[in-house]
C-alpha atoms as a PDB file:
ATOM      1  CA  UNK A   1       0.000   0.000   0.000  1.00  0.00           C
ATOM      2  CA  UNK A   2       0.854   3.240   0.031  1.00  0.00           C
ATOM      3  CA  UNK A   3       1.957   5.713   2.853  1.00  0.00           C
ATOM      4  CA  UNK A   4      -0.726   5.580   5.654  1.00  0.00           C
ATOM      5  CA  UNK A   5      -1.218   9.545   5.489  1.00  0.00           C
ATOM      6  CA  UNK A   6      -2.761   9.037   2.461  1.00  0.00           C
ATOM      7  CA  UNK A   7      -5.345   7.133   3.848  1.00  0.00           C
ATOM      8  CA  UNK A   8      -8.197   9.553   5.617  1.00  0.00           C
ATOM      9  CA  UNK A   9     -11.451   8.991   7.281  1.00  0.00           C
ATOM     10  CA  UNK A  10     -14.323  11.288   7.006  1.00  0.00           C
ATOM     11  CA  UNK A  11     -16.763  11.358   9.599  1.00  0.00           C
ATOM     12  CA  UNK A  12     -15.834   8.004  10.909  1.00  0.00           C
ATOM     13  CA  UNK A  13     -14.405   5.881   7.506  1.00  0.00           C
ATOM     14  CA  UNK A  14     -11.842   5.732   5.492  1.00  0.00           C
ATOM     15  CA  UNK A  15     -10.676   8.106   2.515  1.00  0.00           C
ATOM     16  CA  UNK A  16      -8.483   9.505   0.746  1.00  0.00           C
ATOM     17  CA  UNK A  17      -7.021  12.968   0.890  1.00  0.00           C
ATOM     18  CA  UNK A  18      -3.720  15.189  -0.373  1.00  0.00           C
ATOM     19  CA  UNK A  19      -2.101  17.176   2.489  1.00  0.00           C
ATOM     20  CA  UNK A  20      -2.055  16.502   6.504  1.00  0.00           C
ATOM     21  CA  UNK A  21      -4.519  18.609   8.125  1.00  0.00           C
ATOM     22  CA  UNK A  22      -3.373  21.906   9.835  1.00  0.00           C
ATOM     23  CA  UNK A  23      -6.000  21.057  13.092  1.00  0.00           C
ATOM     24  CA  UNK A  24      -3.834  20.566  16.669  1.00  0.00           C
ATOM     25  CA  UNK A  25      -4.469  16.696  17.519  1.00  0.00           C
ATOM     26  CA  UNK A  26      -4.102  14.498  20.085  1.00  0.00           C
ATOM     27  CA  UNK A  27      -4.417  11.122  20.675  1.00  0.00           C
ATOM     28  CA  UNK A  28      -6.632   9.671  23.464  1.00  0.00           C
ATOM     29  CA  UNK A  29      -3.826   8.816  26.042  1.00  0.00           C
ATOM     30  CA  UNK A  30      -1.584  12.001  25.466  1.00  0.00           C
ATOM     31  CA  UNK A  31      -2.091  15.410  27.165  1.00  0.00           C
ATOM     32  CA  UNK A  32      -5.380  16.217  27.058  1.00  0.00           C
ATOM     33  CA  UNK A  33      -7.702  13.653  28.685  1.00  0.00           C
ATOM     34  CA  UNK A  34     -11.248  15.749  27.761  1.00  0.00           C
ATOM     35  CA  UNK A  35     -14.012  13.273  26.824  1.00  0.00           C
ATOM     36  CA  UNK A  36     -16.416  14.944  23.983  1.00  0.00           C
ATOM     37  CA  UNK A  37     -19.963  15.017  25.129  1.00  0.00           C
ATOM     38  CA  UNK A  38     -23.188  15.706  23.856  1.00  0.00           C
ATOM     39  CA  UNK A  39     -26.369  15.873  25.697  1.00  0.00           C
ATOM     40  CA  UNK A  40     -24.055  13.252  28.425  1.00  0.00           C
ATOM     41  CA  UNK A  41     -23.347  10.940  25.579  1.00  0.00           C
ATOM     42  CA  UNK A  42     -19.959  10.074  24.164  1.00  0.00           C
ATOM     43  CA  UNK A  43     -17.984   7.868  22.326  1.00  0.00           C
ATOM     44  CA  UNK A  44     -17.526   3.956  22.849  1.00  0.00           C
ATOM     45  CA  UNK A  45     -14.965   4.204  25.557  1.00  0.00           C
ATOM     46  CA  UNK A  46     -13.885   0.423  25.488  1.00  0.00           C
ATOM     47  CA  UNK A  47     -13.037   0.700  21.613  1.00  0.00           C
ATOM     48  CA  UNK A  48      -9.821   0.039  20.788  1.00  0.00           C
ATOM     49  CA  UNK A  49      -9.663   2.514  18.160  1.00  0.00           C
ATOM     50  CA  UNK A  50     -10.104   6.134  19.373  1.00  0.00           C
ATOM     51  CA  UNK A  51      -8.985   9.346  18.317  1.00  0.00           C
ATOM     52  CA  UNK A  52      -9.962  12.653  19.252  1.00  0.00           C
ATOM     53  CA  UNK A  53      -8.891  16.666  17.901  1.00  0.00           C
ATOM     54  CA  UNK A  54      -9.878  20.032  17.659  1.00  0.00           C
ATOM     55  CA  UNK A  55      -9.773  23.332  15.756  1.00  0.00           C
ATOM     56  CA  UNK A  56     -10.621  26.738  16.230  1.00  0.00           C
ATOM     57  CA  UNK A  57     -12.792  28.589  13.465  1.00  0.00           C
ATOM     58  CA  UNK A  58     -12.780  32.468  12.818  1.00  0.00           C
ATOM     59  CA  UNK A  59     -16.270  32.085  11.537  1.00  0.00           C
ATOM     60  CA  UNK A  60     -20.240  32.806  13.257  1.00  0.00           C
ATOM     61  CA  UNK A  61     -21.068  29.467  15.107  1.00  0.00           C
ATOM     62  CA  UNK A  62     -24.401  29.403  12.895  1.00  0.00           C
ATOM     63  CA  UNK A  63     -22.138  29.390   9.795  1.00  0.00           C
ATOM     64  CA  UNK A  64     -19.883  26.358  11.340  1.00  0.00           C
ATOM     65  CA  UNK A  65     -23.579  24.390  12.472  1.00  0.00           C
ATOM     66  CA  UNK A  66     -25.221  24.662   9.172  1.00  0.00           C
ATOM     67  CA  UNK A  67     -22.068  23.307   7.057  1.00  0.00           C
ATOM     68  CA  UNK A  68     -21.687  20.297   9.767  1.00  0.00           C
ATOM     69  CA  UNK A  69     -25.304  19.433  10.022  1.00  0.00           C
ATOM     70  CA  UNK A  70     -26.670  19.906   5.916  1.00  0.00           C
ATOM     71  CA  UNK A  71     -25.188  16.397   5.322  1.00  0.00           C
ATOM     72  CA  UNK A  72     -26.291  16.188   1.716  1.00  0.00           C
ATOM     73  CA  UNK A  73     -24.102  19.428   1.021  1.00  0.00           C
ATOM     74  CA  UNK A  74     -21.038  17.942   2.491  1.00  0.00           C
ATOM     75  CA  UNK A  75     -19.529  16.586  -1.063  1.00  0.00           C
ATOM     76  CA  UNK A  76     -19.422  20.736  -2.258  1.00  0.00           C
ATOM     77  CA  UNK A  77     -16.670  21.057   0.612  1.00  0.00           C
ATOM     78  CA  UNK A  78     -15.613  17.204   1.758  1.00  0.00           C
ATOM     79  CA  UNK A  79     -13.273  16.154  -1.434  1.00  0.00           C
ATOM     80  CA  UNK A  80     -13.381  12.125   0.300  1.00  0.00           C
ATOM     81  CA  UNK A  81     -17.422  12.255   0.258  1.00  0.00           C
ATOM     82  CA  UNK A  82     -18.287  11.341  -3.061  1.00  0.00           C
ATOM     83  CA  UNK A  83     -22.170  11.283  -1.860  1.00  0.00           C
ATOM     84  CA  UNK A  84     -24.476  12.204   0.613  1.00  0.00           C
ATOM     85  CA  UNK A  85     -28.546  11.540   1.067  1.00  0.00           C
ATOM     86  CA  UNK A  86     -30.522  12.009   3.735  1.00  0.00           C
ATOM     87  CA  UNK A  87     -33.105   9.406   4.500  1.00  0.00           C
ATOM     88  CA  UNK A  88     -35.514  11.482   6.040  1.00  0.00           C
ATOM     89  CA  UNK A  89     -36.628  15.316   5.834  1.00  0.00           C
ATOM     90  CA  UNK A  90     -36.513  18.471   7.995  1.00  0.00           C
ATOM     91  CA  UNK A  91     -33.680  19.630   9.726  1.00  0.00           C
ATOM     92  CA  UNK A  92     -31.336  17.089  11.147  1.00  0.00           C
ATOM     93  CA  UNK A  93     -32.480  15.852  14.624  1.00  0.00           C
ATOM     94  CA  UNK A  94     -32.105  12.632  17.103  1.00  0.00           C
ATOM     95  CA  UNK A  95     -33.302   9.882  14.709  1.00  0.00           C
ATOM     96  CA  UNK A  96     -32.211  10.895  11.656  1.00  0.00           C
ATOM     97  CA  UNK A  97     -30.155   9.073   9.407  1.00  0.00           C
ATOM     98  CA  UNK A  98     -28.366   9.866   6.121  1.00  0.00           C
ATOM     99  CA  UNK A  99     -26.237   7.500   4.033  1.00  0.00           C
ATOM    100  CA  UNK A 100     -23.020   8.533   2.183  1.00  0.00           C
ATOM    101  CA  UNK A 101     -20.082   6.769   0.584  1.00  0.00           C
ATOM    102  CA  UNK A 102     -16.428   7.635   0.425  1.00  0.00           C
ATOM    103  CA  UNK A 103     -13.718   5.455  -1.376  1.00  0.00           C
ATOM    104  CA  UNK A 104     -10.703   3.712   0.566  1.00  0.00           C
ATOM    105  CA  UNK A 105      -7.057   2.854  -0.641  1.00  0.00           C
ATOM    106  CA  UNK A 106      -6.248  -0.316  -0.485  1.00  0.00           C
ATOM    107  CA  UNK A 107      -4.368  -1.535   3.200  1.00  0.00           C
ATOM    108  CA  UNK A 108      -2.544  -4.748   4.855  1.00  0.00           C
ATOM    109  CA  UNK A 109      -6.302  -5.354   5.992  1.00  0.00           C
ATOM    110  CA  UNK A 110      -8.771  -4.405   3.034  1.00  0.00           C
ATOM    111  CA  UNK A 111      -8.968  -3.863  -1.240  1.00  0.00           C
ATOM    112  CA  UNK A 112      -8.939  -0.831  -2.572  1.00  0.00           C
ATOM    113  CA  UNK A 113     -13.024  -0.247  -2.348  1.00  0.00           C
ATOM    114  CA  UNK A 114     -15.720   2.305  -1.309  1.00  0.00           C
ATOM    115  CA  UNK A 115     -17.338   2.141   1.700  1.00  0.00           C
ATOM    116  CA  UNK A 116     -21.041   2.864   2.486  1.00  0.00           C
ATOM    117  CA  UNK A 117     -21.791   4.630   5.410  1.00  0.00           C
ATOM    118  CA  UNK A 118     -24.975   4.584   7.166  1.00  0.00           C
ATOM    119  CA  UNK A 119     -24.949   7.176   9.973  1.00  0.00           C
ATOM    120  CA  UNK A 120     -28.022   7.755  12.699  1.00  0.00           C
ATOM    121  CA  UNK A 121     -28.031  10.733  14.697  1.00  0.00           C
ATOM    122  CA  UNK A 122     -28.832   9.786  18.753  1.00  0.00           C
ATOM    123  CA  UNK A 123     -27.928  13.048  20.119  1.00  0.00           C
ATOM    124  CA  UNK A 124     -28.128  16.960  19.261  1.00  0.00           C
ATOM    125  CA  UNK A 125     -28.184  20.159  20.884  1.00  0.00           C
ATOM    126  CA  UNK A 126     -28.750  23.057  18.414  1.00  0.00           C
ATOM    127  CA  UNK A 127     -25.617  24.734  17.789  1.00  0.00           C
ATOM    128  CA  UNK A 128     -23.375  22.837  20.586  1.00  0.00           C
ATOM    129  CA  UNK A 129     -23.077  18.938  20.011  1.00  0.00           C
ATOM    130  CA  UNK A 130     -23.969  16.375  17.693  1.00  0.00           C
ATOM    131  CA  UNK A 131     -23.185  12.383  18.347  1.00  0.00           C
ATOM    132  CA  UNK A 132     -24.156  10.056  15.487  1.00  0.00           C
ATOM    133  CA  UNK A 133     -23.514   6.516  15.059  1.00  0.00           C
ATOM    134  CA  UNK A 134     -23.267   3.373  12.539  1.00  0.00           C
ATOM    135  CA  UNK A 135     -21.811   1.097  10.172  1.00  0.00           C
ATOM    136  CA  UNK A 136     -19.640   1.337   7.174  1.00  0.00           C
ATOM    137  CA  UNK A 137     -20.014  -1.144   4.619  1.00  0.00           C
ATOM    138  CA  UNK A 138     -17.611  -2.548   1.201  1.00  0.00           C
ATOM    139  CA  UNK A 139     -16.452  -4.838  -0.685  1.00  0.00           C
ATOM    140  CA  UNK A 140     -13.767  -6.433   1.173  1.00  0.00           C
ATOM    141  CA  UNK A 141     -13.973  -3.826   4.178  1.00  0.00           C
ATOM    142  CA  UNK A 142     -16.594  -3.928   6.923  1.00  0.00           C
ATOM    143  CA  UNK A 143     -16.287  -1.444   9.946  1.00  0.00           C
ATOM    144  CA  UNK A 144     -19.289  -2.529  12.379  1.00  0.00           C
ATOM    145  CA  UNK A 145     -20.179   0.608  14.461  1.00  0.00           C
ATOM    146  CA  UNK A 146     -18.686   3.776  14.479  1.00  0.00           C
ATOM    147  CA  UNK A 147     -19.681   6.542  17.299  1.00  0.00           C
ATOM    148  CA  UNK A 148     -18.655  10.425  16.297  1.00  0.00           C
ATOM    149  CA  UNK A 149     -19.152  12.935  18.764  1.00  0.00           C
ATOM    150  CA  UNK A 150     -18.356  16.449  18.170  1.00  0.00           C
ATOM    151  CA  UNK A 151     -18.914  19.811  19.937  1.00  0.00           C
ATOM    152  CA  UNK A 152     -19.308  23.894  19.370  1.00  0.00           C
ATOM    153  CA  UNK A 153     -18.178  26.542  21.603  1.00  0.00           C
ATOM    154  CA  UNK A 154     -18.358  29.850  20.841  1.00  0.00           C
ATOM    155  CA  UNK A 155     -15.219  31.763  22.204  1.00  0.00           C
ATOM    156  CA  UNK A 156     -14.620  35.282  21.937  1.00  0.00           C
ATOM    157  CA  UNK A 157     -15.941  35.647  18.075  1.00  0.00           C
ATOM    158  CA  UNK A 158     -14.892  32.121  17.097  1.00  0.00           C
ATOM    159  CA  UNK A 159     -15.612  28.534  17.353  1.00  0.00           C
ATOM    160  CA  UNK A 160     -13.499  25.601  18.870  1.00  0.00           C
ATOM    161  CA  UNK A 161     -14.486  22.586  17.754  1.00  0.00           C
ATOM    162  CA  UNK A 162     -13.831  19.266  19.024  1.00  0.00           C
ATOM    163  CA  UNK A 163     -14.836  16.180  18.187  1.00  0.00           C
ATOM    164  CA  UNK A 164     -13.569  12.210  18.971  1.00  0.00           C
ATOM    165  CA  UNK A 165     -14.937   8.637  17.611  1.00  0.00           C
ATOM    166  CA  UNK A 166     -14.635   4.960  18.047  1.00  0.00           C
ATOM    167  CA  UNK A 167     -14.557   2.461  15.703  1.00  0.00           C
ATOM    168  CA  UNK A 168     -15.147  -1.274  16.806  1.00  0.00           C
ATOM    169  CA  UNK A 169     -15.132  -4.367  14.154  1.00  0.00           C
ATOM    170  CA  UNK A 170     -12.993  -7.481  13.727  1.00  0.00           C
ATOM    171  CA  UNK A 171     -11.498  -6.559  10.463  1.00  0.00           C
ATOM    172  CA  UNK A 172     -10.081  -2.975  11.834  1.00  0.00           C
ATOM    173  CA  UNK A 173      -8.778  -4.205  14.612  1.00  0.00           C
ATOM    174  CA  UNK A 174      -6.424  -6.428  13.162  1.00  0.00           C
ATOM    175  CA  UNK A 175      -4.232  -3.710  13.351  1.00  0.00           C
ATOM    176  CA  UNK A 176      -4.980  -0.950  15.804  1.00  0.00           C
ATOM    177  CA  UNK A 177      -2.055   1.068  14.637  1.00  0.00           C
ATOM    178  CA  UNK A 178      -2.861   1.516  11.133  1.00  0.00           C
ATOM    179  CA  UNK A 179      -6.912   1.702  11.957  1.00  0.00           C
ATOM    180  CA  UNK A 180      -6.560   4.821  14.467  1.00  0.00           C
ATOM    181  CA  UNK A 181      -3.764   6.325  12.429  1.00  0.00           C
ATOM    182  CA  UNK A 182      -6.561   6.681   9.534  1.00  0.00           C
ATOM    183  CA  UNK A 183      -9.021   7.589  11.578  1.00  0.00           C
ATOM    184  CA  UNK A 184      -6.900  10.273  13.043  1.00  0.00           C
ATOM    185  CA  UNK A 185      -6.098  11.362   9.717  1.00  0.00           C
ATOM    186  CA  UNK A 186      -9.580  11.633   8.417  1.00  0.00           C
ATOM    187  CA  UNK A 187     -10.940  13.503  11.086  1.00  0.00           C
ATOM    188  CA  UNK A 188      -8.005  16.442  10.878  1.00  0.00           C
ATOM    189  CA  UNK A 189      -8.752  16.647   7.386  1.00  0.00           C
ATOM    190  CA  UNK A 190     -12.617  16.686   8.168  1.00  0.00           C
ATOM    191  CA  UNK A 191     -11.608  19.642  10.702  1.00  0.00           C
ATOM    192  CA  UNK A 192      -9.187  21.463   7.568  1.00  0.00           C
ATOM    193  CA  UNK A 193     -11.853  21.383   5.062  1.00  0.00           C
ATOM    194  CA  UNK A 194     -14.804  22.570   7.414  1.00  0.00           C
ATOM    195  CA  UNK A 195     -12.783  25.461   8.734  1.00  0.00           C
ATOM    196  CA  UNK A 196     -11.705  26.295   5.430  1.00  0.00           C
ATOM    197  CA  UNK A 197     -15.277  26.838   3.958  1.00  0.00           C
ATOM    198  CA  UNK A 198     -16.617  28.045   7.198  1.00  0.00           C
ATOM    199  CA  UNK A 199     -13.956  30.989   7.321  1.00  0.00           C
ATOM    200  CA  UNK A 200     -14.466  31.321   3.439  1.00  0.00           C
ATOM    201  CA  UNK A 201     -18.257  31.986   3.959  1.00  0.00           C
ATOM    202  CA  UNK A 202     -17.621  33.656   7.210  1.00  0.00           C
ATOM    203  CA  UNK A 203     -15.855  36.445   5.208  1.00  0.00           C
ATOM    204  CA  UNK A 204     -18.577  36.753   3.022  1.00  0.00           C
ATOM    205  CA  UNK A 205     -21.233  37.053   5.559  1.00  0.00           C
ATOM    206  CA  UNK A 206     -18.782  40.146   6.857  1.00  0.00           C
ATOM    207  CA  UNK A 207     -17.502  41.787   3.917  1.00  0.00           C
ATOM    208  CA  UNK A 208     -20.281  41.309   1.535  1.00  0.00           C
ATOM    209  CA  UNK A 209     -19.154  42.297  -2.454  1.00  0.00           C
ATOM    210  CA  UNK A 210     -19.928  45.750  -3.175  1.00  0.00           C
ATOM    211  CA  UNK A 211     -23.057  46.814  -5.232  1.00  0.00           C
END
């Protein structure tokens, strides 16, 4: 295969990308112990894969909410999400699900394929946390439940957000290494792209074009 940075995963599964992500990580087990939360919920904490970051936005929090939460949208910004559908209507609540697919390298544990994620929303507080979960599904590749948590804060004009998942499955966890190094990957890129477009439209909303 090829070099592991390569591989990505967005919003729980695997990717593919170009650069490393600019977003300040850490690893569960390093520095900063914070557990993401949402409505008391977070990830699966006996998971052997877990990885969790954050980034800080210079863009309104409404700006950062509505890119995160109009999943069907997220292939205009996401360059791993090659599609996005909601499968059910209104805005995005506990309950809802929405199914998307993203393509994966191929690994020491899986073919080249793309994955099919199904995703269900269990927990959401407007404008401060989401927490969705499911399972991501291709030929050759199976992960069995993901759980992504993530959180807004406004602070002084911006947004830090923060977010951490789990991924549990026999086939991942045949190497732990390579598993959370991709998921760590994926979510800094998910964290580059979404403060990249939310600062971009943040600007914008600011400094509209003159007449």
């Amino acid at each position: 295969m090829g070099a592991v940075t390569a591989i990505v995963v967005v919003g729980g599964l695997m990717g593919v990308t170009g650069a490393p992500a600019r977003a300040e990580a850490t690893r569960v087990g390093g520095f900063d112990r914070t557990v993401v939360r949402c409505a008391g919920k977070t990830v699966d904490t006996s998971a052997k894969i877990r990885y969790r970051t954050e980034t800080v936005i210079a863009a309104p929090l409404r700006t950062v909410w509505r890119l995160q939460t109009d999943v069907e949208r997220w292939p205009s910004w996401q360059k791993p999400v090659l599609s996005s559908k909601r499968l059910d209507r209104g805005p995005l609540r506990p309950g809802s699900s929405f199914r998307w697919t993203t393509p994966v390298p191929e690994t020491e544990v899986n073919p080249a394929t793309t994955l099919e994620v199904t995703s269900t929303v269990r927990q959401l507080r407007h404008q401060k946390c989401l927490r969705w979960d499911g399972p991501a599904i291709g030929a050759g590749l199976r992960i069995d439940k993901g759980v992504h948590v993530w959180t807004f804060t406004e602070v002084g004009g911006r947004v830090v957000v923060r977010t951490e998942e789990t991924w549990r499955g026999d086939q991942v966890e045949q190497d732990v290494g390579l598993s959370t190094t991709a998921l760590g990957a994926g979510l800094e890129t998910w964290l580059t792209e979404l403060k990249t477009v939310a600062e971009r439209e943040g600007k914008r909303t600011r400094h509209p074009a003159p007449m």
